[in-house]
PDB file of N, CA and C in Angstrom:
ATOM      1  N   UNK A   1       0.718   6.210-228.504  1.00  0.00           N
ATOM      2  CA  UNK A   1       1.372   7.331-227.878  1.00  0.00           C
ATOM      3  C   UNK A   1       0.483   8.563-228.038  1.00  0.00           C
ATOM      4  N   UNK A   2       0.518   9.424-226.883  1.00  0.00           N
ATOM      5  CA  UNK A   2      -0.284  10.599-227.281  1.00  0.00           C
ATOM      6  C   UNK A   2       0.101  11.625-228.280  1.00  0.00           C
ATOM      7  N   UNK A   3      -0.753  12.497-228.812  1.00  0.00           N
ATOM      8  CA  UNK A   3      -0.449  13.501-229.679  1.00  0.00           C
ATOM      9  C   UNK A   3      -1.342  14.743-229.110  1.00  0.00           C
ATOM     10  N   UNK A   4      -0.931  15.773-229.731  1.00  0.00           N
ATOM     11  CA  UNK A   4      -1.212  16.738-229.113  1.00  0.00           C
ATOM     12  C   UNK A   4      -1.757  17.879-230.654  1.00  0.00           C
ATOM     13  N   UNK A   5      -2.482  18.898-230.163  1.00  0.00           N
ATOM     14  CA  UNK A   5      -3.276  19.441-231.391  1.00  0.00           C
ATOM     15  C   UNK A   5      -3.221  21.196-230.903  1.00  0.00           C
ATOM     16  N   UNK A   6      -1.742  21.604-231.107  1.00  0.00           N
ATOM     17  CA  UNK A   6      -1.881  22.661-230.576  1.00  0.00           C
ATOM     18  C   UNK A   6      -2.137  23.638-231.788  1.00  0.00           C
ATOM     19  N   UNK A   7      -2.952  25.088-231.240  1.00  0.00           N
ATOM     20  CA  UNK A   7      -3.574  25.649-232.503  1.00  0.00           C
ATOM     21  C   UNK A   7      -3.606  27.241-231.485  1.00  0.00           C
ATOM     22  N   UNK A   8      -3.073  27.901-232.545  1.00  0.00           N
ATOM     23  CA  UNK A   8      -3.324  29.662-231.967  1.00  0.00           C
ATOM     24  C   UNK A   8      -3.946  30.229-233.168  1.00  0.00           C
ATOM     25  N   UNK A   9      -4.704  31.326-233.181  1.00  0.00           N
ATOM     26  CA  UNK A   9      -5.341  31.781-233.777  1.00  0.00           C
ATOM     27  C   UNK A   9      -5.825  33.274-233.426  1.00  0.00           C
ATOM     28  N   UNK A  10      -6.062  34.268-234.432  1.00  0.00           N
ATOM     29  CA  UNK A  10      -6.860  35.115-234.005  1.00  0.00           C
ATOM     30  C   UNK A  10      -7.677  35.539-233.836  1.00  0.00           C
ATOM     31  N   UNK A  11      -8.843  35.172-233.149  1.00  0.00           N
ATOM     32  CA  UNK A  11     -10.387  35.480-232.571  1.00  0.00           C
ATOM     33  C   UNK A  11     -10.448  37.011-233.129  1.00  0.00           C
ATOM     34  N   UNK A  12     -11.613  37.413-234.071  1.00  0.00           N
ATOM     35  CA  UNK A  12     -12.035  38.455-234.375  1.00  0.00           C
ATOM     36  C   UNK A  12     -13.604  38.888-233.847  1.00  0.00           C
ATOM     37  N   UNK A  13     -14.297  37.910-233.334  1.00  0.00           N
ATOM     38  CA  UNK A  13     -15.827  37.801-233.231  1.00  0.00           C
ATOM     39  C   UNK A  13     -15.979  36.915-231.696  1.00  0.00           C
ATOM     40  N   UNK A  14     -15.654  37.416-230.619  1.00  0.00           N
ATOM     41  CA  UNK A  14     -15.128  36.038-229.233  1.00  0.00           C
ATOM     42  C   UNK A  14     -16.402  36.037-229.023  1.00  0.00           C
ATOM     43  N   UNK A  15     -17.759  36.758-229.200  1.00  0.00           N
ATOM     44  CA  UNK A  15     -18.686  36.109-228.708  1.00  0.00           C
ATOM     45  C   UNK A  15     -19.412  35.450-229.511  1.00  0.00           C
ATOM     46  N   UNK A  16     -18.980  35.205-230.871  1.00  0.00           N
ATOM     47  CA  UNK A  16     -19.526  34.479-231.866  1.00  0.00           C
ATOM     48  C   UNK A  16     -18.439  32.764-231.619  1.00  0.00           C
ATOM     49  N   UNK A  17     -17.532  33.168-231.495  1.00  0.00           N
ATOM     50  CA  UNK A  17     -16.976  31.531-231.095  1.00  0.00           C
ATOM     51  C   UNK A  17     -17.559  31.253-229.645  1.00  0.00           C
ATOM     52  N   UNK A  18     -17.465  31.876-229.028  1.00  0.00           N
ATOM     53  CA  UNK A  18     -18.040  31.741-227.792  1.00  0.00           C
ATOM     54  C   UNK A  18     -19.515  30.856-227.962  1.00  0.00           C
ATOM     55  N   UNK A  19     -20.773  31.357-228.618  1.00  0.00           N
ATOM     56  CA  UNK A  19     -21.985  31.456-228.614  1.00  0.00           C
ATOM     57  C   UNK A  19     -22.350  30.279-229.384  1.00  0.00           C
ATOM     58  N   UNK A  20     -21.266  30.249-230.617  1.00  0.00           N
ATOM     59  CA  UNK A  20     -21.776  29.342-231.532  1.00  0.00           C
ATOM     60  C   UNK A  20     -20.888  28.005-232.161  1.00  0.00           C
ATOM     61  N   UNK A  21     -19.211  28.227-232.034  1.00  0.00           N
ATOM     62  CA  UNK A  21     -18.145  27.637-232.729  1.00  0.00           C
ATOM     63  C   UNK A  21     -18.188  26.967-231.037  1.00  0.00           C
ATOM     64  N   UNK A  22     -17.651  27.233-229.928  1.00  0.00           N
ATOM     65  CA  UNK A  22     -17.604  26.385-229.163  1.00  0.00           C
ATOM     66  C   UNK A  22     -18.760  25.010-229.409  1.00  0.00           C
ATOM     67  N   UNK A  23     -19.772  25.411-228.496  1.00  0.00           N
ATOM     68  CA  UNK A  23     -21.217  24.489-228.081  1.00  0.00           C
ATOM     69  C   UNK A  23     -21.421  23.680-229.532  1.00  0.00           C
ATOM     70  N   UNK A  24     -20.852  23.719-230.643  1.00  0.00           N
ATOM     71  CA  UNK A  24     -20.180  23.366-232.008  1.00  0.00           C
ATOM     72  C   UNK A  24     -19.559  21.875-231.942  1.00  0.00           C
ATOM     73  N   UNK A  25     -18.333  22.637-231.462  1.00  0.00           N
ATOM     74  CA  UNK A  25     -17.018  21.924-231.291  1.00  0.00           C
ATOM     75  C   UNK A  25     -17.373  20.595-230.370  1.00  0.00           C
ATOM     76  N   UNK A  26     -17.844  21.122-229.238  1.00  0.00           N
ATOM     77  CA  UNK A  26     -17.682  20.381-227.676  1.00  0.00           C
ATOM     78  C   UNK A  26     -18.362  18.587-228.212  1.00  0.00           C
ATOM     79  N   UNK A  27     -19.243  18.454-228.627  1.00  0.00           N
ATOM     80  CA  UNK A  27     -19.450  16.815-228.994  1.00  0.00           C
ATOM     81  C   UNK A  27     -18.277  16.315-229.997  1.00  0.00           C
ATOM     82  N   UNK A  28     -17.819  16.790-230.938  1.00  0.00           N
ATOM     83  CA  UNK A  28     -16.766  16.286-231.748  1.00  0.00           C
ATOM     84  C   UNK A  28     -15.386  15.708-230.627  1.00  0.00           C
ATOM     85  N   UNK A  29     -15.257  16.713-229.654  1.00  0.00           N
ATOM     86  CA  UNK A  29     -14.018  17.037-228.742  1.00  0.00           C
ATOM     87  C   UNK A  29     -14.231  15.623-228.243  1.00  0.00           C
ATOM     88  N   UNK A  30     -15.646  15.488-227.699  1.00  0.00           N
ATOM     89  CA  UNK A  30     -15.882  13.896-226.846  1.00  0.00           C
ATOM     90  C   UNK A  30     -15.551  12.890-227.731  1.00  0.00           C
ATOM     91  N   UNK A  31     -16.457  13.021-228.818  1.00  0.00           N
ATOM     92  CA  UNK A  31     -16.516  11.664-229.925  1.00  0.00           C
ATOM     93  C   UNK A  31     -15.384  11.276-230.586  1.00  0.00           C
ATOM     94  N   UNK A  32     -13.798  12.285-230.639  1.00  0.00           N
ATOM     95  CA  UNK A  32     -13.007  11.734-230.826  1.00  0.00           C
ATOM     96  C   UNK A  32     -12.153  11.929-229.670  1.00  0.00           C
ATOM     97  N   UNK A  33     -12.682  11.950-228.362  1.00  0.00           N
ATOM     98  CA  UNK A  33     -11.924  11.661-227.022  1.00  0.00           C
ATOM     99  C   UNK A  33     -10.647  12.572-226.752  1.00  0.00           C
ATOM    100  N   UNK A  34     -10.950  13.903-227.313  1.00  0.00           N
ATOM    101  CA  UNK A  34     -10.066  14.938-227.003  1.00  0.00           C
ATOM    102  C   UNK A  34      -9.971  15.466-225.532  1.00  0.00           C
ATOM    103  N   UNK A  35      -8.937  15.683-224.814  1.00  0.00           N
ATOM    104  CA  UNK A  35      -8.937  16.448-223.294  1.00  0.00           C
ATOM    105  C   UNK A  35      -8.487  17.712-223.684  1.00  0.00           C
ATOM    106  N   UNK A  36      -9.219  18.683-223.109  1.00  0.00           N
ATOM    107  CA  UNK A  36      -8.261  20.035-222.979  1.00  0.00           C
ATOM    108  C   UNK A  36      -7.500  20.528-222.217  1.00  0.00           C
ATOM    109  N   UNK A  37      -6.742  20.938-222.581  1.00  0.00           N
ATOM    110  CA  UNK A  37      -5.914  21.332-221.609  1.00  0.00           C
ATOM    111  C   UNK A  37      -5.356  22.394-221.554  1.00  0.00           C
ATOM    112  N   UNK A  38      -5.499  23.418-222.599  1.00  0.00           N
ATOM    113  CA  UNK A  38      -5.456  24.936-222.503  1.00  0.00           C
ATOM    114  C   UNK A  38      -6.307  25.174-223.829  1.00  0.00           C
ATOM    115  N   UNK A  39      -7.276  26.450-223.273  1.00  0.00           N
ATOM    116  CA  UNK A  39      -8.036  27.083-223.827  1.00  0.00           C
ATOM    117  C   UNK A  39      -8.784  28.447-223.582  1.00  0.00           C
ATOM    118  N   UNK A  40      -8.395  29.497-224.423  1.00  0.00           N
ATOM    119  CA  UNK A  40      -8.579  30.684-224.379  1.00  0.00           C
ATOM    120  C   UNK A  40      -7.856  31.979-224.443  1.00  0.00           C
ATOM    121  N   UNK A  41      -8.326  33.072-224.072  1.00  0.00           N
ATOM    122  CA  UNK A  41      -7.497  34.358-224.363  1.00  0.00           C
ATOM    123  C   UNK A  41      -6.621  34.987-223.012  1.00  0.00           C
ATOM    124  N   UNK A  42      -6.360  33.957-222.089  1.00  0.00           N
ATOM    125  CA  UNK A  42      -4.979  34.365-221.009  1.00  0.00           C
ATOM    126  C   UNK A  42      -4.031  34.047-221.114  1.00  0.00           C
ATOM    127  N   UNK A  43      -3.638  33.800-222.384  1.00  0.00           N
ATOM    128  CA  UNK A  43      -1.988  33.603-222.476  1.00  0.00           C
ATOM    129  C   UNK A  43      -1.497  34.739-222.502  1.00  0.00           C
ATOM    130  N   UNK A  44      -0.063  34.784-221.667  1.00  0.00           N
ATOM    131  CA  UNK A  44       0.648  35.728-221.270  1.00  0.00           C
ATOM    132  C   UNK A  44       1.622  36.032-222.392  1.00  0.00           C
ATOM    133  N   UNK A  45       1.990  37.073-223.539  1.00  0.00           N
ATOM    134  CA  UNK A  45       2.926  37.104-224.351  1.00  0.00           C
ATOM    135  C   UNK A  45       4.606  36.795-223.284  1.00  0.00           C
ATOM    136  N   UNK A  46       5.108  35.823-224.208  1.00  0.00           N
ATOM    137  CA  UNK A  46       6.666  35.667-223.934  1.00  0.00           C
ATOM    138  C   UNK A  46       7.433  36.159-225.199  1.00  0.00           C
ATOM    139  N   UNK A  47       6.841  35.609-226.128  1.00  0.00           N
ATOM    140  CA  UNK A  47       7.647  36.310-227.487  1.00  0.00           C
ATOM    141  C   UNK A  47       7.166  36.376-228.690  1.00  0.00           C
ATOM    142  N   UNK A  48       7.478  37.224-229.523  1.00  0.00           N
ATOM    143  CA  UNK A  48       6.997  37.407-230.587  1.00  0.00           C
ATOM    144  C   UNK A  48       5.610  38.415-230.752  1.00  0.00           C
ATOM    145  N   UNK A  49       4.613  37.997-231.560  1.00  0.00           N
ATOM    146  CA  UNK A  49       3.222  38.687-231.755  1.00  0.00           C
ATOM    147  C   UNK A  49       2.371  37.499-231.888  1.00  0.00           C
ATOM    148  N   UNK A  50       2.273  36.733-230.683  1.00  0.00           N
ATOM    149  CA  UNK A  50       1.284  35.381-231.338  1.00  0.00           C
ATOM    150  C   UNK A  50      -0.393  36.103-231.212  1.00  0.00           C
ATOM    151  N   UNK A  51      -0.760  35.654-232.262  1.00  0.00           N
ATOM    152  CA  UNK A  51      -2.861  35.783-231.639  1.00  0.00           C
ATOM    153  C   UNK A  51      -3.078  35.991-230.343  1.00  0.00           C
ATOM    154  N   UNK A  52      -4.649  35.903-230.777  1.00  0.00           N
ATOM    155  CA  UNK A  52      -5.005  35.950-229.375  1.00  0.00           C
ATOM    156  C   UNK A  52      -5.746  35.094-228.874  1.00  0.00           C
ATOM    157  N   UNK A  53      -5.579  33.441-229.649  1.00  0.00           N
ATOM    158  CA  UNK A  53      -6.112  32.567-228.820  1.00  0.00           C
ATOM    159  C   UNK A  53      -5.275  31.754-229.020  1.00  0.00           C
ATOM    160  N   UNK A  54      -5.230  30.775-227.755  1.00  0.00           N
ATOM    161  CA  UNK A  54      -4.413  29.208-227.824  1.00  0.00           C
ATOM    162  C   UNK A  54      -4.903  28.230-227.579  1.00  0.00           C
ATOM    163  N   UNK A  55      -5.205  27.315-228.104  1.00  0.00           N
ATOM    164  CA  UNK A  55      -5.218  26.119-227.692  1.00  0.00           C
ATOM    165  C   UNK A  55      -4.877  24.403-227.608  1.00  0.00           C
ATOM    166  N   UNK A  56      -4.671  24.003-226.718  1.00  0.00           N
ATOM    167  CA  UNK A  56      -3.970  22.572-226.586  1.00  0.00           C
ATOM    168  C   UNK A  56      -4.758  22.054-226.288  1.00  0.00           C
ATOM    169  N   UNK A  57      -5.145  20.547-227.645  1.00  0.00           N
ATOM    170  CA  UNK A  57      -5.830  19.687-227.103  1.00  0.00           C
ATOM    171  C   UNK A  57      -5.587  18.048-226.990  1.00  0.00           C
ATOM    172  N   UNK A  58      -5.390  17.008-226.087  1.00  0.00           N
ATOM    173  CA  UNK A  58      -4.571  15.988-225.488  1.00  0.00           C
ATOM    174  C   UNK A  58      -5.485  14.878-226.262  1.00  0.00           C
ATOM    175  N   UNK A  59      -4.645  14.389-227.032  1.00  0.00           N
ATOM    176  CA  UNK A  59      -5.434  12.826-227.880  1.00  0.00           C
ATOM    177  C   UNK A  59      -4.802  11.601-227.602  1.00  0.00           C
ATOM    178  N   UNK A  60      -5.763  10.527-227.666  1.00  0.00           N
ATOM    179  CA  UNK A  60      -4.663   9.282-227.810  1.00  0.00           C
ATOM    180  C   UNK A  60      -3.933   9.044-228.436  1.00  0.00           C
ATOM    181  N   UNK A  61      -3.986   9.364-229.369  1.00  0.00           N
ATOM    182  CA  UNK A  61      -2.617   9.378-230.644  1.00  0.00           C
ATOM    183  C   UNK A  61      -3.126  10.430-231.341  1.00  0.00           C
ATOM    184  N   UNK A  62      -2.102   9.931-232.760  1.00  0.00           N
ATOM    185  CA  UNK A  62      -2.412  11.274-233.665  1.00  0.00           C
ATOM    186  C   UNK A  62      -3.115  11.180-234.621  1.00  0.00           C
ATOM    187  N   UNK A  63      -3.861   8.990-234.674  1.00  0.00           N
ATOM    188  CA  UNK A  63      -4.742   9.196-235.874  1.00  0.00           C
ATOM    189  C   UNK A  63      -6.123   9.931-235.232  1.00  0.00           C
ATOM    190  N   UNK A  64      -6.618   9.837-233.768  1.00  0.00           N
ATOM    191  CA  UNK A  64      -7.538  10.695-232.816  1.00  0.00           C
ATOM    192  C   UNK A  64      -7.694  12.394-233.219  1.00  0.00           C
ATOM    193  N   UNK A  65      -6.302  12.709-233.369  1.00  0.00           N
ATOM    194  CA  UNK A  65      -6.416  14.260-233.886  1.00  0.00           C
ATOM    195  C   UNK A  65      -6.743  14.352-234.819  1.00  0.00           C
ATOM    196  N   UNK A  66      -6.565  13.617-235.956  1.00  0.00           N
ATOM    197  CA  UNK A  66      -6.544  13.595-237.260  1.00  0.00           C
ATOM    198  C   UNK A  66      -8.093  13.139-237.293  1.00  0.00           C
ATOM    199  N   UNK A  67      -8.635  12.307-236.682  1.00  0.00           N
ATOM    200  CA  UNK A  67     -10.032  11.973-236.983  1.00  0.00           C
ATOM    201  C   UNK A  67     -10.837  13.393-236.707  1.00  0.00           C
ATOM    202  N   UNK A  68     -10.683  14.052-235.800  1.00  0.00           N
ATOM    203  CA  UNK A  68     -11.136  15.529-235.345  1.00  0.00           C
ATOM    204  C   UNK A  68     -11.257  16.531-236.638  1.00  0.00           C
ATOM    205  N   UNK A  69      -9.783  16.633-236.945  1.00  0.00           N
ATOM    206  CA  UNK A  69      -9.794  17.862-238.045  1.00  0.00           C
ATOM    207  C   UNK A  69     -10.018  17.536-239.070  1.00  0.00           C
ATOM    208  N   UNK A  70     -10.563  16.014-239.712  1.00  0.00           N
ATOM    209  CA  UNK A  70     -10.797  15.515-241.175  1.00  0.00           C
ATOM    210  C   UNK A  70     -12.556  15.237-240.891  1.00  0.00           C
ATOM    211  N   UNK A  71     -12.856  15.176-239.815  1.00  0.00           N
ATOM    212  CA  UNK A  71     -14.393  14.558-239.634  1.00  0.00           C
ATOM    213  C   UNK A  71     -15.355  15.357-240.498  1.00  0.00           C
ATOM    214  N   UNK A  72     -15.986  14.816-241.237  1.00  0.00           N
ATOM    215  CA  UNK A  72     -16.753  15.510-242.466  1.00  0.00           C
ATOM    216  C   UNK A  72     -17.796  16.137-241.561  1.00  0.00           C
ATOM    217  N   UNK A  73     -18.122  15.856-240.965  1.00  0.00           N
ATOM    218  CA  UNK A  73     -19.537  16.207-239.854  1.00  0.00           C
ATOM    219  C   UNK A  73     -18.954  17.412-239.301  1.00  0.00           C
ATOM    220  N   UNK A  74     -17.689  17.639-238.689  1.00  0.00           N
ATOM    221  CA  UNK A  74     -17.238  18.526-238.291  1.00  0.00           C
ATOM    222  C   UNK A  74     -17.131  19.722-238.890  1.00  0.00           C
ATOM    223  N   UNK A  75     -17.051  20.033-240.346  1.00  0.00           N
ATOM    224  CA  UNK A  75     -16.377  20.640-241.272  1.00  0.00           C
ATOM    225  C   UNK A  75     -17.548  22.050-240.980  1.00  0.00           C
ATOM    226  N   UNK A  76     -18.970  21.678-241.222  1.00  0.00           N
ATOM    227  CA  UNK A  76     -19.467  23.043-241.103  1.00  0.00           C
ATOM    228  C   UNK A  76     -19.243  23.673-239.695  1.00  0.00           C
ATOM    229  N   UNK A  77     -18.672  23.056-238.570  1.00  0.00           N
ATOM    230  CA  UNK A  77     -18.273  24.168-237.364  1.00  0.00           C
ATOM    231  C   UNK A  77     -17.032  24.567-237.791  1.00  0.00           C
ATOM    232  N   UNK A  78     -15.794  24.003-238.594  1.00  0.00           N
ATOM    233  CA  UNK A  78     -14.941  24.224-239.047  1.00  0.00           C
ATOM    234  C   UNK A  78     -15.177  25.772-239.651  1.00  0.00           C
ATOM    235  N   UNK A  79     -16.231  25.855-240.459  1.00  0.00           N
ATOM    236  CA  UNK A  79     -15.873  26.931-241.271  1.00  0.00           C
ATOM    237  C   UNK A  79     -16.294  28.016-240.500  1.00  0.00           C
ATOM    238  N   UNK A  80     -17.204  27.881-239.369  1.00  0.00           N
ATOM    239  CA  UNK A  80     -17.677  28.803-238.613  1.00  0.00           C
ATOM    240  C   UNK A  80     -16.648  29.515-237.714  1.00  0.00           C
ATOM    241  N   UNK A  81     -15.467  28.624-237.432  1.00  0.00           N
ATOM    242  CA  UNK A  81     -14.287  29.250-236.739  1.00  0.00           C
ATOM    243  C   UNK A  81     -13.212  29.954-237.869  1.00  0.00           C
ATOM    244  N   UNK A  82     -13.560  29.400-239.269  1.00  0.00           N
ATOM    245  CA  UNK A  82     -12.501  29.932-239.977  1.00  0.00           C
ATOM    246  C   UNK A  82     -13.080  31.626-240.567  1.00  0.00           C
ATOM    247  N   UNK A  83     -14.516  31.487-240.192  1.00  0.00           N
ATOM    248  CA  UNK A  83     -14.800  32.783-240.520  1.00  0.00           C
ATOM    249  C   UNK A  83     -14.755  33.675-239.618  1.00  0.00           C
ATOM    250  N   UNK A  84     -14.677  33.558-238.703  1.00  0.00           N
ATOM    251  CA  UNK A  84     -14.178  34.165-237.397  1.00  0.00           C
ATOM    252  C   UNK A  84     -13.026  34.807-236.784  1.00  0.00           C
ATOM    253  N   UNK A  85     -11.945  34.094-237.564  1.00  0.00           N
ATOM    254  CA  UNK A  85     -10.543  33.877-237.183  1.00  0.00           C
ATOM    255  C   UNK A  85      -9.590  34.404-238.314  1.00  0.00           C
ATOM    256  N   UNK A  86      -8.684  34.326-238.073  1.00  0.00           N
ATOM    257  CA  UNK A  86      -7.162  34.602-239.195  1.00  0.00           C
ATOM    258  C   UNK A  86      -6.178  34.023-238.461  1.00  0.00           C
ATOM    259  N   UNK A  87      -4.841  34.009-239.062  1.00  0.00           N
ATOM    260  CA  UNK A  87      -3.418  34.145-238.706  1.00  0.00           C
ATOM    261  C   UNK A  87      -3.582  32.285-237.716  1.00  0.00           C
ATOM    262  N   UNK A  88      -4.663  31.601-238.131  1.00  0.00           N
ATOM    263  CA  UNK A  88      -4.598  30.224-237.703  1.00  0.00           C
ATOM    264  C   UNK A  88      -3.297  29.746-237.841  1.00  0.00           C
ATOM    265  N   UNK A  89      -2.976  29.320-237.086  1.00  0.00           N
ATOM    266  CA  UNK A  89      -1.377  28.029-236.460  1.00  0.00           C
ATOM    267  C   UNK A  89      -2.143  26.967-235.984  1.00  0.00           C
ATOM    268  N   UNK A  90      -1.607  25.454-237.030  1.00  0.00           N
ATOM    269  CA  UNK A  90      -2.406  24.381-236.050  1.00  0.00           C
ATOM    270  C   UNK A  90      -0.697  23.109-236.208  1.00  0.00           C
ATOM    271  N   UNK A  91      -1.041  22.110-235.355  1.00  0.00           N
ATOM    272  CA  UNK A  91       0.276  21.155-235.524  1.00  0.00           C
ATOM    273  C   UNK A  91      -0.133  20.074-234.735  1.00  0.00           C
ATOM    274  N   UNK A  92      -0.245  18.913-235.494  1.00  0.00           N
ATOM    275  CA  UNK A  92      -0.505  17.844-234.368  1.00  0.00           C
ATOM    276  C   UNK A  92       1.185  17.325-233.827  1.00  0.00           C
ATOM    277  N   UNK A  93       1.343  17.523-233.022  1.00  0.00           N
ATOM    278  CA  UNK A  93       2.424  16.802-232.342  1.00  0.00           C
ATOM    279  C   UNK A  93       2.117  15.413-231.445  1.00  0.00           C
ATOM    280  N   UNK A  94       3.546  14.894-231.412  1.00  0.00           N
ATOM    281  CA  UNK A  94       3.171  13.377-230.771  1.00  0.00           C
ATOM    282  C   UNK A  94       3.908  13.798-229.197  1.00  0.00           C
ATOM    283  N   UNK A  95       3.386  12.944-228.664  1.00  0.00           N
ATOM    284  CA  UNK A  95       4.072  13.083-227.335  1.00  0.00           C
ATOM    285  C   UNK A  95       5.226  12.686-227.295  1.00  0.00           C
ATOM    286  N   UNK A  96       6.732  13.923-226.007  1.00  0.00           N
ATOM    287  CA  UNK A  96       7.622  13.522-226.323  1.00  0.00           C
ATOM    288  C   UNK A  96       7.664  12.610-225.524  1.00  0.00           C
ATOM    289  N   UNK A  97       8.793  11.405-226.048  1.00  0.00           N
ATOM    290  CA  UNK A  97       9.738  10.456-225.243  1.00  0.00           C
ATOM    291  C   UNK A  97      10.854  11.000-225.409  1.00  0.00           C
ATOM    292  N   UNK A  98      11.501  10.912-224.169  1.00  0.00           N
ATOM    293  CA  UNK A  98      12.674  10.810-224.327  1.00  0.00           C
ATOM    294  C   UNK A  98      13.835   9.930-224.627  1.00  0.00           C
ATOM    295  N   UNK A  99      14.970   9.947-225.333  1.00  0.00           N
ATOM    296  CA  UNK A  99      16.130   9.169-225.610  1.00  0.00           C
ATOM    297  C   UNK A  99      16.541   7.885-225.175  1.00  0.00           C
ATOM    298  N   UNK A 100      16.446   7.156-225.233  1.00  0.00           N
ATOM    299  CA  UNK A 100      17.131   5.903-224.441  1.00  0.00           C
ATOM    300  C   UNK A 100      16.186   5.845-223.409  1.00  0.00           C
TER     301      UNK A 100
END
């Protein structure tokens, strides 16, 4: 079943994720077969004070997400976004089914 890897955050440095944490990221995204499906700073506030970035990313399941955010290889782009960022929100969710 799919899972999903949604994550908001607050970009303090956008042309440093931009320049360096993306072009980073983007082979991990393939190698554990992530799709995107929202990414960046046009989300429209509906409520609250969320950040100012969002993103949703579409896995085959949730051990796929989980291979992403545990990948040891990954970890030094990891820290490059965590130095960048604050007020991080992340959640792997599974895809819903519905009831019966």
């Amino acid at each position: 079943m799919a899972a999903y890897l949604v994550l908001m955050q607050e970009v303090h440095d956008v042309e440093r994720y931009r320049n360096e944490y993306l072009p980073g990221l983007r082979p991990f995204l393939k190698k554990h077969g992530a799709e995107v499906l929202v990414a960046g700073f046009d989300a429209e506030l509906a409520e609250g004070e969320p950040p100012n970035s969002t993103v949703v990313l579409r896995f085959a399941d949730a051990a796929a997400a989980w291979g992403l955010l545990n990948d040891p290889e990954y970890r030094p782009v990891k820290e490059i976004r965590f130095s960048i960022t604050s007020r991080g929100q992340a959640v792997v969710a599974p895809e819903f089914t519905p009831a019966g």
